[in-house]
C-alpha atoms as a PDB file:
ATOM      1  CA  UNK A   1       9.344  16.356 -31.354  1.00  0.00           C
ATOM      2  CA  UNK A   2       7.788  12.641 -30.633  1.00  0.00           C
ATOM      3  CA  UNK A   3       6.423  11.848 -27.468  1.00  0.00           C
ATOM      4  CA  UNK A   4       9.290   9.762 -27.029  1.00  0.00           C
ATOM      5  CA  UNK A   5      11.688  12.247 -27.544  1.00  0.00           C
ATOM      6  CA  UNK A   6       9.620  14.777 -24.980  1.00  0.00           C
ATOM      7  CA  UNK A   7       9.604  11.616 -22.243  1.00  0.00           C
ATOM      8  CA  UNK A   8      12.986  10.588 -22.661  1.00  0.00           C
ATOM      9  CA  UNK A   9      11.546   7.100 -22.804  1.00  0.00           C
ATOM     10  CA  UNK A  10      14.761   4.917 -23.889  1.00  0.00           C
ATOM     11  CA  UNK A  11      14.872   3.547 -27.315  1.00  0.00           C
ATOM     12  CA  UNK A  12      13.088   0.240 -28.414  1.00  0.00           C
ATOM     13  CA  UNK A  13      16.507  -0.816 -28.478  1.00  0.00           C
ATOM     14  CA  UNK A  14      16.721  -0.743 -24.887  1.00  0.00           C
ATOM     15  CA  UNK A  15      13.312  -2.660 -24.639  1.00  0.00           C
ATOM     16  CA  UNK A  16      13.753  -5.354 -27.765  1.00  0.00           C
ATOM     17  CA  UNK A  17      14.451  -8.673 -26.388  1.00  0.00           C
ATOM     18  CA  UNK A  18      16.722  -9.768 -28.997  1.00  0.00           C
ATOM     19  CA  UNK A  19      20.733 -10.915 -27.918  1.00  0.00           C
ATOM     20  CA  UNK A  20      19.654 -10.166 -24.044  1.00  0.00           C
ATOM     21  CA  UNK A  21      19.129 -12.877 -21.370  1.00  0.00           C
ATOM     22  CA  UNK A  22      15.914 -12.507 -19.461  1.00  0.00           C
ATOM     23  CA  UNK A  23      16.001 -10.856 -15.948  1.00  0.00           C
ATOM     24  CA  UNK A  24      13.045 -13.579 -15.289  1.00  0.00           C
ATOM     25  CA  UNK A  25      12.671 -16.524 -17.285  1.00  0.00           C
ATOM     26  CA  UNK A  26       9.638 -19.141 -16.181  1.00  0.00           C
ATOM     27  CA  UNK A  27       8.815 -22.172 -18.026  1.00  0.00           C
ATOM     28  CA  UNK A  28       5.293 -23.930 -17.855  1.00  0.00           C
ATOM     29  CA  UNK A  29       5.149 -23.096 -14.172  1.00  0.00           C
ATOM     30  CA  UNK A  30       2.035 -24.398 -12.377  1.00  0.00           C
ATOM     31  CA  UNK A  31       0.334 -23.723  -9.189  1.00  0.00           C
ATOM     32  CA  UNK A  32      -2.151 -26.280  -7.344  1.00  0.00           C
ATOM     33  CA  UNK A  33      -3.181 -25.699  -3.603  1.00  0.00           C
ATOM     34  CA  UNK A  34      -4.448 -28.551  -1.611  1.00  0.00           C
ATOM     35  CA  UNK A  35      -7.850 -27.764   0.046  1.00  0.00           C
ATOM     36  CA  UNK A  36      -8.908 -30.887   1.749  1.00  0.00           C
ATOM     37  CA  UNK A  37      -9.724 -33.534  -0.869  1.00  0.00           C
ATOM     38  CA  UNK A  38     -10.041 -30.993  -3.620  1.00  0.00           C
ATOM     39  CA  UNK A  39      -6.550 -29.893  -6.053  1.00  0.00           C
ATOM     40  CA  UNK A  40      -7.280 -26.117  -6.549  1.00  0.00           C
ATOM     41  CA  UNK A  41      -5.441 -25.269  -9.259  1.00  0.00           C
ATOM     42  CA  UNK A  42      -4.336 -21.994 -10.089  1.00  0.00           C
ATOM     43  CA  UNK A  43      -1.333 -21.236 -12.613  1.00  0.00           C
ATOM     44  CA  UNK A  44      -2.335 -23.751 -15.691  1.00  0.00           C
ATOM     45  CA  UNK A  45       1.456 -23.977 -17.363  1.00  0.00           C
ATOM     46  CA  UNK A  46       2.645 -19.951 -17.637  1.00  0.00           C
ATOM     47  CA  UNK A  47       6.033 -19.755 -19.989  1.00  0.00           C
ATOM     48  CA  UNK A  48       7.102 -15.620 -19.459  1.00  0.00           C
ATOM     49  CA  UNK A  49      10.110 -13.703 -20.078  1.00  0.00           C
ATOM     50  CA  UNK A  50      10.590 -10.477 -19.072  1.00  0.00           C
ATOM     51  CA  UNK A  51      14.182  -8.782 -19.998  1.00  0.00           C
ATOM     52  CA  UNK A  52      16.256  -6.161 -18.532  1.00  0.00           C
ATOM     53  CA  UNK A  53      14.909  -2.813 -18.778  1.00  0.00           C
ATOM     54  CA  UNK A  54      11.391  -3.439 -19.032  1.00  0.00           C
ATOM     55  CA  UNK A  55       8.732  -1.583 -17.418  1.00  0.00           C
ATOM     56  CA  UNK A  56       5.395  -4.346 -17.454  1.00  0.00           C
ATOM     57  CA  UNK A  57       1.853  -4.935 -16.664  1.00  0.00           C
ATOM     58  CA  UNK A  58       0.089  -8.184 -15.285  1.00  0.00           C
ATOM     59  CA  UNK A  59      -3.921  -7.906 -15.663  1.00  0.00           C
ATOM     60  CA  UNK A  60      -6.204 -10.182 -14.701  1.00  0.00           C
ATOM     61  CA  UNK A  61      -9.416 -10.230 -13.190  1.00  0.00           C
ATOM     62  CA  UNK A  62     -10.135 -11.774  -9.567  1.00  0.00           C
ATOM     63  CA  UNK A  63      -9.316 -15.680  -9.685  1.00  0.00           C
ATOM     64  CA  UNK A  64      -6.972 -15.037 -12.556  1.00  0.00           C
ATOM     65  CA  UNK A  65      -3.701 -16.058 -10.877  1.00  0.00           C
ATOM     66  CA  UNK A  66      -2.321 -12.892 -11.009  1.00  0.00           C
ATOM     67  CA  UNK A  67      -1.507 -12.485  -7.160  1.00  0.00           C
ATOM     68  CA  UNK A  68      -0.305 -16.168  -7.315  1.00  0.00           C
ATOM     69  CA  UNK A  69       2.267 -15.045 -10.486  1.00  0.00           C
ATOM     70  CA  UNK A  70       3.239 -11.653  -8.089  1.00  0.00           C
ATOM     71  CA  UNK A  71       3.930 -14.268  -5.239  1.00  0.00           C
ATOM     72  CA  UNK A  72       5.970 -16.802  -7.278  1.00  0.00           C
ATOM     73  CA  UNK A  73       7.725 -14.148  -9.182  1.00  0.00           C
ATOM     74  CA  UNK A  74       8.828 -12.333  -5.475  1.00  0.00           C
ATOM     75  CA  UNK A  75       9.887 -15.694  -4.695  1.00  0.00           C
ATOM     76  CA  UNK A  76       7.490 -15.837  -1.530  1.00  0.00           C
ATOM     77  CA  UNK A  77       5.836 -19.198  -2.957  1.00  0.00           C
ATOM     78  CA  UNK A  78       7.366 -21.904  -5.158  1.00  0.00           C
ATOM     79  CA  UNK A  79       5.470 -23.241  -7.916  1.00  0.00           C
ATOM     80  CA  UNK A  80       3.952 -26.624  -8.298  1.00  0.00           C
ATOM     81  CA  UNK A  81       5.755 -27.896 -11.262  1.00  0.00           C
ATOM     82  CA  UNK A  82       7.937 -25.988 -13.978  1.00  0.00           C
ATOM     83  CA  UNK A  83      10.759 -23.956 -13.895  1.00  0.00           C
ATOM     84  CA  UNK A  84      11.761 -20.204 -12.480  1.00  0.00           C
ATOM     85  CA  UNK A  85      14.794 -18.484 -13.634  1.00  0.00           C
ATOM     86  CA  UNK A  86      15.795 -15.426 -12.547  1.00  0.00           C
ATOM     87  CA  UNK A  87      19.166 -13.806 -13.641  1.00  0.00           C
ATOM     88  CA  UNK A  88      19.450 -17.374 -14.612  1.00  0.00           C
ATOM     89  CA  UNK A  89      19.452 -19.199 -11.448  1.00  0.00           C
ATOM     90  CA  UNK A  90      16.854 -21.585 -11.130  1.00  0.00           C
ATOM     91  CA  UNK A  91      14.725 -20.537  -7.952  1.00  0.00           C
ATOM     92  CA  UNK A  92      11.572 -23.056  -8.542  1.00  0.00           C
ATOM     93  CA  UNK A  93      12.690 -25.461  -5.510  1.00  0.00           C
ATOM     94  CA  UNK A  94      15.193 -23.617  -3.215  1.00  0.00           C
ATOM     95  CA  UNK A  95      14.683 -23.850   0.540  1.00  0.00           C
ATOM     96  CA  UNK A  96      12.748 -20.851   2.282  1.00  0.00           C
ATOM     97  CA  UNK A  97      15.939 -19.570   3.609  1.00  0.00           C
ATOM     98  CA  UNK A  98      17.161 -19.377  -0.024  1.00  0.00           C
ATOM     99  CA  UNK A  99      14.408 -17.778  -1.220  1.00  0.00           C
ATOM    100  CA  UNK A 100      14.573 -15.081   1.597  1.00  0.00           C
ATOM    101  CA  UNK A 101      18.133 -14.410   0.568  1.00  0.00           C
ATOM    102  CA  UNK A 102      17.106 -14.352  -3.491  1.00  0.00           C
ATOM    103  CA  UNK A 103      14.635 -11.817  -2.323  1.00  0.00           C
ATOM    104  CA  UNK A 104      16.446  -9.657  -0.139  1.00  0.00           C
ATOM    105  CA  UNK A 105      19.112  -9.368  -3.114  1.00  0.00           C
ATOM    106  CA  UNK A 106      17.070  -9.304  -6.254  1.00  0.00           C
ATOM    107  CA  UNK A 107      13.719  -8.292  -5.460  1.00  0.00           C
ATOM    108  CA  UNK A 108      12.057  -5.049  -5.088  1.00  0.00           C
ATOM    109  CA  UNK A 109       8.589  -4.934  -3.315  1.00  0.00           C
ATOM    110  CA  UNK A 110       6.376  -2.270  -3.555  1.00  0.00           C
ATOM    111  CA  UNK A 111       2.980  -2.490  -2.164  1.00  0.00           C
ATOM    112  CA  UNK A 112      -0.321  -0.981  -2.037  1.00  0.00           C
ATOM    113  CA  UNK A 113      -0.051  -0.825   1.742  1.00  0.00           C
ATOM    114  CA  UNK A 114       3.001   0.720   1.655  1.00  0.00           C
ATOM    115  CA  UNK A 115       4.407  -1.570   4.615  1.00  0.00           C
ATOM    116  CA  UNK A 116       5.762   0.919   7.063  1.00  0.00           C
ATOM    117  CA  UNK A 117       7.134   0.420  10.363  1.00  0.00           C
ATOM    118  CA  UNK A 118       5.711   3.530  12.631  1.00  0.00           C
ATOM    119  CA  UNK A 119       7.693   4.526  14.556  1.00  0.00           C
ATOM    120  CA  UNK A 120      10.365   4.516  12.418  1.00  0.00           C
ATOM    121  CA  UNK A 121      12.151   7.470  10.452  1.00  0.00           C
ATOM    122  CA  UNK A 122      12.279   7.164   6.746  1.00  0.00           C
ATOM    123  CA  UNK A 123      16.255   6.768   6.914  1.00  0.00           C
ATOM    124  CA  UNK A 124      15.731   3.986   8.753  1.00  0.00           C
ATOM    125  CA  UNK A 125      12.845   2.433   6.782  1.00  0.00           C
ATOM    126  CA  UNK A 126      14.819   2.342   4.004  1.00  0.00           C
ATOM    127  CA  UNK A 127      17.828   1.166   5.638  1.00  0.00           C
ATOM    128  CA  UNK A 128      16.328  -1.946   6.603  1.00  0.00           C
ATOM    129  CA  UNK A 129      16.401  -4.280   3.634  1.00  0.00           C
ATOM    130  CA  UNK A 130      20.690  -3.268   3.881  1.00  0.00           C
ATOM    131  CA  UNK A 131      20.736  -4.490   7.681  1.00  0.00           C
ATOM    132  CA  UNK A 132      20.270  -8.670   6.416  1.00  0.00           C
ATOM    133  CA  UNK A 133      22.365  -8.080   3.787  1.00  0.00           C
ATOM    134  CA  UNK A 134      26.016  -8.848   4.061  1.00  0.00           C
ATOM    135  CA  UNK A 135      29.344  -7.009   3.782  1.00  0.00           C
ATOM    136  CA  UNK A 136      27.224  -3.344   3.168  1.00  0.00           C
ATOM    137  CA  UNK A 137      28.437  -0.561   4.738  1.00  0.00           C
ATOM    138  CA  UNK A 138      27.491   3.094   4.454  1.00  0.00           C
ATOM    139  CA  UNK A 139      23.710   1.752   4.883  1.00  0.00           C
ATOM    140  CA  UNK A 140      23.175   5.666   5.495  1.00  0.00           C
ATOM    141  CA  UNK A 141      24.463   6.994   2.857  1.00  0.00           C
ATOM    142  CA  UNK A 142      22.505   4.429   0.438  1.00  0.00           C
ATOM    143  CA  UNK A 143      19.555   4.603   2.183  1.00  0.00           C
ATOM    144  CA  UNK A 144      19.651   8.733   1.756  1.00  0.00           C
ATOM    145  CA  UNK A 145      20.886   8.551  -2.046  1.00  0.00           C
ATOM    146  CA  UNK A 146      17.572   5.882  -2.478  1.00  0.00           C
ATOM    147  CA  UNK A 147      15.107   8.628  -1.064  1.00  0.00           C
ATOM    148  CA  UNK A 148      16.842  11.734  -3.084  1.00  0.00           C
ATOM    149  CA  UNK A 149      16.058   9.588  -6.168  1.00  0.00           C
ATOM    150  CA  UNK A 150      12.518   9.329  -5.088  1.00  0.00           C
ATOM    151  CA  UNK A 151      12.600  13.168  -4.333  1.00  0.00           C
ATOM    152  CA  UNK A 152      12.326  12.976  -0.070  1.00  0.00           C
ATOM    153  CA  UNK A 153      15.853  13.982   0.655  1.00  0.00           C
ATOM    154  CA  UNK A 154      14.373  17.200   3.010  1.00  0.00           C
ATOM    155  CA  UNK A 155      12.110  14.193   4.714  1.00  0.00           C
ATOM    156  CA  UNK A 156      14.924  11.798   5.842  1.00  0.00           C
ATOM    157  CA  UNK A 157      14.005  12.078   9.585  1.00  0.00           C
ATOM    158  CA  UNK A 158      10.313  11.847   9.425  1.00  0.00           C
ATOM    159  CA  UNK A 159       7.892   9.076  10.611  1.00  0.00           C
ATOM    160  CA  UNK A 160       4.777   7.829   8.171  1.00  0.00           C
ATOM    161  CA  UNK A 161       2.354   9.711  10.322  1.00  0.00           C
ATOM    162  CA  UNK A 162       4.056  12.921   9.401  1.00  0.00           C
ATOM    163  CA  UNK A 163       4.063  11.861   5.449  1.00  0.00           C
ATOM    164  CA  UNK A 164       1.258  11.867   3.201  1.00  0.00           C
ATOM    165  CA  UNK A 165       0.274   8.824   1.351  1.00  0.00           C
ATOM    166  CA  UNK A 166       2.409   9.639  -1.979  1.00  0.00           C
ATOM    167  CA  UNK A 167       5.379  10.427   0.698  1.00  0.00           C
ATOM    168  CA  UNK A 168       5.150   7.129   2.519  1.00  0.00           C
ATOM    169  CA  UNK A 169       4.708   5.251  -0.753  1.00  0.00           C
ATOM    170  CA  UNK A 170       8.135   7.423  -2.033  1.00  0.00           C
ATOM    171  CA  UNK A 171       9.588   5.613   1.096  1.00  0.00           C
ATOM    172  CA  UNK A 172       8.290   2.150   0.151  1.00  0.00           C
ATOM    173  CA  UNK A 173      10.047   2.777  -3.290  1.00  0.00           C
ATOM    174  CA  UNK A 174      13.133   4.146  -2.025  1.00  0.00           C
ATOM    175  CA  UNK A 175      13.120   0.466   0.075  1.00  0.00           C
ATOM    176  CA  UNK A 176      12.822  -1.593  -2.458  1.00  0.00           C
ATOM    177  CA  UNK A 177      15.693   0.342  -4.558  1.00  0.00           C
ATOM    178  CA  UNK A 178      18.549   0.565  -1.902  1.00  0.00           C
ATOM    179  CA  UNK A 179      19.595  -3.176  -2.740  1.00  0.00           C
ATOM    180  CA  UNK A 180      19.668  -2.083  -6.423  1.00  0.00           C
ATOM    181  CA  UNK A 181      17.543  -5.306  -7.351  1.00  0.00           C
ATOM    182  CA  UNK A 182      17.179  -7.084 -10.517  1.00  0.00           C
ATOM    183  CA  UNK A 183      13.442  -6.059 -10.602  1.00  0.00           C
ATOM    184  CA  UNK A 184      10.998  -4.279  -8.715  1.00  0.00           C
ATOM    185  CA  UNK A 185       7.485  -5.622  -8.389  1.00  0.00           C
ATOM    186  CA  UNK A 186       4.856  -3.449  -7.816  1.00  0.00           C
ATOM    187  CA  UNK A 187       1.372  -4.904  -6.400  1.00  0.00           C
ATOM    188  CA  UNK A 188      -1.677  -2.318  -7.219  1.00  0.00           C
ATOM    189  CA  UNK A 189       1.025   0.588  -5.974  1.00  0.00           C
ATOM    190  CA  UNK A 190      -1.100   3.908  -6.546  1.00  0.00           C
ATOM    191  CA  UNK A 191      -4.057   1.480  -5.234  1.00  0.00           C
ATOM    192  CA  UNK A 192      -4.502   3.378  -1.378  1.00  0.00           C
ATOM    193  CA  UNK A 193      -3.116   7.064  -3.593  1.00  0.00           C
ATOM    194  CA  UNK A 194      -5.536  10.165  -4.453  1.00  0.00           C
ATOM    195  CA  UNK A 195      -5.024  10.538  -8.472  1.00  0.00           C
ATOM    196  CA  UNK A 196      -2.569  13.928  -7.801  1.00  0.00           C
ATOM    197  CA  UNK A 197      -0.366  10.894  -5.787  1.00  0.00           C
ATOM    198  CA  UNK A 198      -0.890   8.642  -7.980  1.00  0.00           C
ATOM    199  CA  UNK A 199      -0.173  10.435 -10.446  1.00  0.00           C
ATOM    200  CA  UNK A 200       3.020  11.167  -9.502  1.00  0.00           C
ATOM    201  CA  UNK A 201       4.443   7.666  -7.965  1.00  0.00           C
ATOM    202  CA  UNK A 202       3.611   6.138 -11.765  1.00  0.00           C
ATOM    203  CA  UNK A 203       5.749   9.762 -12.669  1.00  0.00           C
ATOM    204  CA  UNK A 204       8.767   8.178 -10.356  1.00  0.00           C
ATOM    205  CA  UNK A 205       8.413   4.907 -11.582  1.00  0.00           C
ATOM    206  CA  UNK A 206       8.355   6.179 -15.302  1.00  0.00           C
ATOM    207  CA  UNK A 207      11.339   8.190 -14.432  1.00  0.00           C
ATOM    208  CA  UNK A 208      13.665   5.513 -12.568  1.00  0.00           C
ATOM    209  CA  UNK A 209      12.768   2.751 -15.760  1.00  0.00           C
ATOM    210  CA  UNK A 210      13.684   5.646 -18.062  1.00  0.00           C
ATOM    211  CA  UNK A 211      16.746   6.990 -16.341  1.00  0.00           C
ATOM    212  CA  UNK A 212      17.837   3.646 -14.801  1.00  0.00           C
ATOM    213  CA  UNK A 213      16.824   0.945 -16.598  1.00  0.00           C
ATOM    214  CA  UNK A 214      15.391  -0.344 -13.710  1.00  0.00           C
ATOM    215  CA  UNK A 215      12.996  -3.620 -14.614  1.00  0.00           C
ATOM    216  CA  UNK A 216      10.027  -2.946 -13.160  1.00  0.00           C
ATOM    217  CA  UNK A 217       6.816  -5.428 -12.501  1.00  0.00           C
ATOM    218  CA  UNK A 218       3.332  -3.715 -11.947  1.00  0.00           C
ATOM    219  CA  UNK A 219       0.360  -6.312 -10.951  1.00  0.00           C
ATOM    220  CA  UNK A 220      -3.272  -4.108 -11.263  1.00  0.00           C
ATOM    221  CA  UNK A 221      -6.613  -4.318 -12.533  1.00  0.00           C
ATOM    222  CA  UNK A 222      -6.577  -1.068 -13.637  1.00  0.00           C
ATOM    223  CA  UNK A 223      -6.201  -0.340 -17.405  1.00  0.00           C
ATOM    224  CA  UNK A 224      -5.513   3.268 -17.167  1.00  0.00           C
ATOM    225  CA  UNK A 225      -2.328   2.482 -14.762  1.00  0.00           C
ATOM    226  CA  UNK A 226      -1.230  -0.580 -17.231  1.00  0.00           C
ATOM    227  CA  UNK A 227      -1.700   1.967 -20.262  1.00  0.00           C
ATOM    228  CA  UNK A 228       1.016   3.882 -18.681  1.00  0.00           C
ATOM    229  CA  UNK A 229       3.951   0.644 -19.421  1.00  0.00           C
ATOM    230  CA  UNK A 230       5.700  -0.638 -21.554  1.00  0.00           C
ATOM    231  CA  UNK A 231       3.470  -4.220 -22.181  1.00  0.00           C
ATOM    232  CA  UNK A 232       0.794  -5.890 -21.018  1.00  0.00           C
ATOM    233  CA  UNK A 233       0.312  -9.544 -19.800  1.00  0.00           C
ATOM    234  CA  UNK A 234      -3.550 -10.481 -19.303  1.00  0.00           C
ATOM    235  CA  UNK A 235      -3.783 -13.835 -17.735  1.00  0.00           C
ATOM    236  CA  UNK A 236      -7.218 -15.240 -17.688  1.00  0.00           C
ATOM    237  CA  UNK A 237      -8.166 -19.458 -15.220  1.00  0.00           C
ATOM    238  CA  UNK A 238      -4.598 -19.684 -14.519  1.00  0.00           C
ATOM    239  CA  UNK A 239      -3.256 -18.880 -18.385  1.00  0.00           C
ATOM    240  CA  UNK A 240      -1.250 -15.990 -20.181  1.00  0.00           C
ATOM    241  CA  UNK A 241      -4.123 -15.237 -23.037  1.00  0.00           C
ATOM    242  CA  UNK A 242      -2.568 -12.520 -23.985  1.00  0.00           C
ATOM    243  CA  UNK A 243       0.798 -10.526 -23.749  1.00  0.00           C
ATOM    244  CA  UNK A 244       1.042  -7.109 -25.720  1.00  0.00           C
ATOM    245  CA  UNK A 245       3.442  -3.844 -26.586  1.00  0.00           C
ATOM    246  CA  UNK A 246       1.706  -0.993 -26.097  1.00  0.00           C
ATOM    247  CA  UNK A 247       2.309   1.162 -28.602  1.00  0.00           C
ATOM    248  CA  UNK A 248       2.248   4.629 -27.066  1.00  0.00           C
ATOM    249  CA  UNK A 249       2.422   4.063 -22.876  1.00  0.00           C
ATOM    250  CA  UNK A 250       0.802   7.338 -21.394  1.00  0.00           C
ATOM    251  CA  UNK A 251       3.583   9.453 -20.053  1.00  0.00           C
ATOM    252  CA  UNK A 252       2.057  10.398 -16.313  1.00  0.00           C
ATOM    253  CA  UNK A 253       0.619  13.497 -15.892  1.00  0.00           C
ATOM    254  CA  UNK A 254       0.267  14.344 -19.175  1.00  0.00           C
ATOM    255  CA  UNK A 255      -3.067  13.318 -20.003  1.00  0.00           C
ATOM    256  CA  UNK A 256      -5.616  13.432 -17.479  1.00  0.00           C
ATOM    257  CA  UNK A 257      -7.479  10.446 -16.685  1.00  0.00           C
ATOM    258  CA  UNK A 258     -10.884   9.754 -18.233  1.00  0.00           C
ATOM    259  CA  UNK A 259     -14.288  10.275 -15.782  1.00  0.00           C
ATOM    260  CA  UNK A 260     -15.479   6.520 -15.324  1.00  0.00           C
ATOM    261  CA  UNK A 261     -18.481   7.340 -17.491  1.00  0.00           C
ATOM    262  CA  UNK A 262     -16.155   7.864 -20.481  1.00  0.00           C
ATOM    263  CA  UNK A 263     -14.238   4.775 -19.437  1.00  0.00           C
ATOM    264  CA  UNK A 264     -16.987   2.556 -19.614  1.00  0.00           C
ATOM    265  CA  UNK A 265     -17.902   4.110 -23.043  1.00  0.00           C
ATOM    266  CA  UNK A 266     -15.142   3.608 -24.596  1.00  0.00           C
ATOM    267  CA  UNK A 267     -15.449  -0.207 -23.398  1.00  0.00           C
ATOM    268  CA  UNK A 268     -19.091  -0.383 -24.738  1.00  0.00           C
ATOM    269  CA  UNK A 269     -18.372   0.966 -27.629  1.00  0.00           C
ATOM    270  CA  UNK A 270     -14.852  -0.993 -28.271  1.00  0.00           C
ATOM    271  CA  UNK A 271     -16.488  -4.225 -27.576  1.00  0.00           C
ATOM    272  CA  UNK A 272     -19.880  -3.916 -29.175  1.00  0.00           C
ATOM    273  CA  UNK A 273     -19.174  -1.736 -32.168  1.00  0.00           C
ATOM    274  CA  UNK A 274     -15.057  -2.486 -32.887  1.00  0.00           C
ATOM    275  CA  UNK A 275     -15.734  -5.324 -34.952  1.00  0.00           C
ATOM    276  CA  UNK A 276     -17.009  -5.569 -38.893  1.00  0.00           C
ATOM    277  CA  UNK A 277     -20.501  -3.842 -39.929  1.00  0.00           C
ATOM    278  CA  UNK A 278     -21.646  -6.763 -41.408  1.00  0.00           C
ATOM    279  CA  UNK A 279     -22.138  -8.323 -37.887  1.00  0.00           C
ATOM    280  CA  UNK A 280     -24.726  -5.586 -36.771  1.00  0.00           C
ATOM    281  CA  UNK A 281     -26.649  -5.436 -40.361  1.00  0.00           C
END
């Protein structure tokens, strides 16, 4: 049986591109910040889709523009120049109360912080996002069928300080599903998470893209975590320099991760000896 089969991973049908309209569509987008005299510029014309059902990776080192991408993408900063579709409205210029109400409707946060209120139950945590929305009802019932799906329906009454990390970062999921957005974005999200935790927030994120189709966003640095999706963007002074399938993504929990010494190995010996023979004679 192929590892596919074993994972349940949907079909590259599913994932191909071809006769679907992109969840998020941006064209040439640019970022420049003002500081004093100086035009600090950021994003350096990025053209991205990403289509429904895709489960994604941005990489970049610091100063890349990757957190500036995350922000533009969330819709919690408009871009200098270029356009932003997503579910083919054009977001690039709206107001900042439009943009709150594009988030609150499309977008999914998840964050490394996990963003908890404490002194608030889970229930209610993940109620929240439901309360600014309009015409919902049964914000109870949504909010409890968003944390069964994350596996914390015995934990429904329980403040963050009573959770463990993974638990609280199950709740920050659950949150950002209840709206049922058109993607979730995911900043560094098993960054604060033991590797057991970890380990099994990528397994719920895995699971919800496979099951659901939901369109999911991860921003890290970390190439074990982007090994475990679907394709990886590497952006590099502002530009998209490279954007890749990956041909088998780890399925979590199956294969445990490498000691850093046989991480930075496999780098040395990838980079130095991965090219011809003729260029070390």
């Amino acid at each position: 049986m192929s590892q596919q089969q074993r994972s349940g991973r949907p079909s590259s049908d599913r994932l191909s591109p071809s006769r679907k309209k992109a969840v998020i569509d941006i064209r040439n987008i640019t970022k420049t910040y003002k500081m004093g005299t100086f035009d600090l510029k950021v994003l350096k014309g990025v053209t991205l889709k990403i289509y429904p059902g895709e489960f994604l990776s941005i990489m970049g080192p610091s100063g890349s523009g990757k957190s500036t991408l995350m922000n533009i993408l969330g819709a919690l900063d408009t871009p200098t120049s270029g356009k932003y579709l997503l579910d083919g409205e054009d977001v690039s210029q709206l107001s900042e109360d439009q943009l709150a109400r594009i988030r609150n409707k499309k977008i999914g946060f998840v964050f490394q912080s996990f963003n908890l209120l404490k002194r608030t139950e889970a229930i209610r945590q993940v109620e929240l996002p439901l309360i600014y929305s309009t015409n919902v009802r049964n914000r109870s019932r949504l909010a409890k069928r968003a944390l069964e799906s994350v596996g914390l329906g015995q934990r429904l009454d329980h403040l963050p300080s009573e959770l463990s990390g993974g638990q609280q970062q199950r709740v920050a999921i659950a949150r950002a599903l209840v709206t049922s957005p058109s993607v979730v974005l995911a900043d560094e999200p098993t960054g604060n998470l033991d590797s057991r935790s970890g380990t099994e927030v990528m397994q719920i994120f895995q699971r919800l893209n496979e099951q659901q189709g939901i369109t999911t966003v991860f921003v890290t640095h970390d190439p074990w975590i982007a090994r475990h999706t679907q394709r990886v963007i590497m952006l590099r002074d502002g530009k998209i320099i490279a954007d890749e399938r990956v041909k088998e993504p780890l399925i979590a929990g199956e294969v445990e991760r490498p000691s850093d010494a046989e991480e930075l190995q496999g780098i040395f010996e990838e980079t130095y000896y991965g090219g011809d023979e003729s260029e070390y004679t």
